[in-house]
Protein backbone atom coordinates (compact mmCIF):
# COMPACT_ATOMS: atom_id res chain seq x y z
CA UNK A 1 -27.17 33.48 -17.37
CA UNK A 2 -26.10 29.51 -17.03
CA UNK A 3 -28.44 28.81 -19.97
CA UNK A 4 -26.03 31.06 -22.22
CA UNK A 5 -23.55 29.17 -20.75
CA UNK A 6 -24.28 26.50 -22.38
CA UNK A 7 -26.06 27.07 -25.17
CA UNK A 8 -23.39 25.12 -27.47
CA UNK A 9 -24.76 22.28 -25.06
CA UNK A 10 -28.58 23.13 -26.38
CA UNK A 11 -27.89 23.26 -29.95
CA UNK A 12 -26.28 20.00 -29.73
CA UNK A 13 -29.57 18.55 -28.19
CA UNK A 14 -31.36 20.51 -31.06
CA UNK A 15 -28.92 18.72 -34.29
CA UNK A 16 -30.15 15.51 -33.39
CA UNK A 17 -33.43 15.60 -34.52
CA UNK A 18 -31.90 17.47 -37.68
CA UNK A 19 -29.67 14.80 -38.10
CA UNK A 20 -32.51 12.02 -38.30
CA UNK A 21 -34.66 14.03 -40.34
CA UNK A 22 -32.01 14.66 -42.59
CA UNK A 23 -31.30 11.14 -42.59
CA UNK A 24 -27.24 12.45 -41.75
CA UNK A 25 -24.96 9.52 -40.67
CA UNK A 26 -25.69 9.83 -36.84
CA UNK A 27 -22.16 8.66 -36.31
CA UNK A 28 -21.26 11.87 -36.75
CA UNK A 29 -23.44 13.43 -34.39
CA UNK A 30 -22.08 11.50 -31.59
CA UNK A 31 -18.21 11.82 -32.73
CA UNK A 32 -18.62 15.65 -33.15
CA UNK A 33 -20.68 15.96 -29.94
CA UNK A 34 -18.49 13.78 -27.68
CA UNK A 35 -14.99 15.71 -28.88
CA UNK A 36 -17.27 19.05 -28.29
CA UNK A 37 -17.75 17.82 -24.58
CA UNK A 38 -14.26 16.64 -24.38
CA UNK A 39 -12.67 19.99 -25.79
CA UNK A 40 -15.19 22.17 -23.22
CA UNK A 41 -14.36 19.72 -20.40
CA UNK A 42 -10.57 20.32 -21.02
CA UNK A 43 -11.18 24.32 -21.70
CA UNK A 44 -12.55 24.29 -18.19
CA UNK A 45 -9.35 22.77 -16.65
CA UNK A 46 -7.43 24.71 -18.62
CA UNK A 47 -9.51 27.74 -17.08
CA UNK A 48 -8.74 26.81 -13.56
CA UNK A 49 -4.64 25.96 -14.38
CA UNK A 50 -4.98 29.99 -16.13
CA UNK A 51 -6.69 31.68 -12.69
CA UNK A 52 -3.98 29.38 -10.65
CA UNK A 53 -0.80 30.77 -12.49
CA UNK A 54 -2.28 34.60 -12.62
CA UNK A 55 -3.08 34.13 -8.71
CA UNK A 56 0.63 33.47 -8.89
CA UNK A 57 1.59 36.08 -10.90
CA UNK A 58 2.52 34.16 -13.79
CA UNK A 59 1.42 35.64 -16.85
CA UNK A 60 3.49 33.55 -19.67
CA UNK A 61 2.86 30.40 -17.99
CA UNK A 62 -1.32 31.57 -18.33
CA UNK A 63 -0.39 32.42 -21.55
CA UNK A 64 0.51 28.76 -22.14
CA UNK A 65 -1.77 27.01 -20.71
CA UNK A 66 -4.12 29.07 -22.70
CA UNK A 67 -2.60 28.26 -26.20
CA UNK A 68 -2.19 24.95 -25.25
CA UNK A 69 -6.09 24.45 -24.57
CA UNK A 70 -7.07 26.12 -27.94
CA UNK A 71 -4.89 24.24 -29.89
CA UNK A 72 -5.79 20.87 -28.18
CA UNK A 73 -9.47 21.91 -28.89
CA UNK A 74 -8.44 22.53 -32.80
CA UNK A 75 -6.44 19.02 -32.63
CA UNK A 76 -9.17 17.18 -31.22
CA UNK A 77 -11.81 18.65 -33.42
CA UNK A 78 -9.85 17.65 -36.63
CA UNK A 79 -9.29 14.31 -35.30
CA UNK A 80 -12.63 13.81 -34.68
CA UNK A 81 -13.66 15.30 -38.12
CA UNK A 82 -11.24 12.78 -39.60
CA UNK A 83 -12.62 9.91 -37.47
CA UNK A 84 -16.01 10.46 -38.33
CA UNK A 85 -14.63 9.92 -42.07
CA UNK A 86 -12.85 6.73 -41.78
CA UNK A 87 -15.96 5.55 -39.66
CA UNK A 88 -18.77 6.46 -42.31
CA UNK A 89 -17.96 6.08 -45.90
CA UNK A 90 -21.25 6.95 -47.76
């Protein structure tokens, strides 16, 4: 069961070679990779602030912390889409 876990984690080892065989800028590999870490790290805190405020009986503030951790995973994903952009101009 932990390997489905992460399997976003495997298929991010697997793009690599793709990337090199497909001679992709590898810039983006490591950009898109490192805000994909960074978005699950902070989905995972935002998992442990959601079970702490529904231990508390707080729905709406598990609500927000909720939105707040999808939207900051959007944000950062864009960002990093935009940074890989301004970085590699084939």
């Amino acid at each position: 069961m932990e390997i489905l876990r992460n399997i976003d984690l495997l298929v991010l080892l697997v793009a690599l070679p793709a990337f090199i065989l497909l001679d992709a800028p590898l810039v983006a590999w490591a950009v898109t990779g490192g805000a994909w870490i960074a978005g699950r790290i902070g989905m995972e805190a935002a998992a442990r602030k959601r079970r702490r405020a529904l231990a508390a009986a707080n729905r709406n503030a598990a609500l927000g912390v909720t939105a707040m951790a999808v939207m900051g995973r959007v944000w950062l994903l864009a960002l990093a889409i935009l940074l890989v952009g301004l970085l590699d101009e084939r």
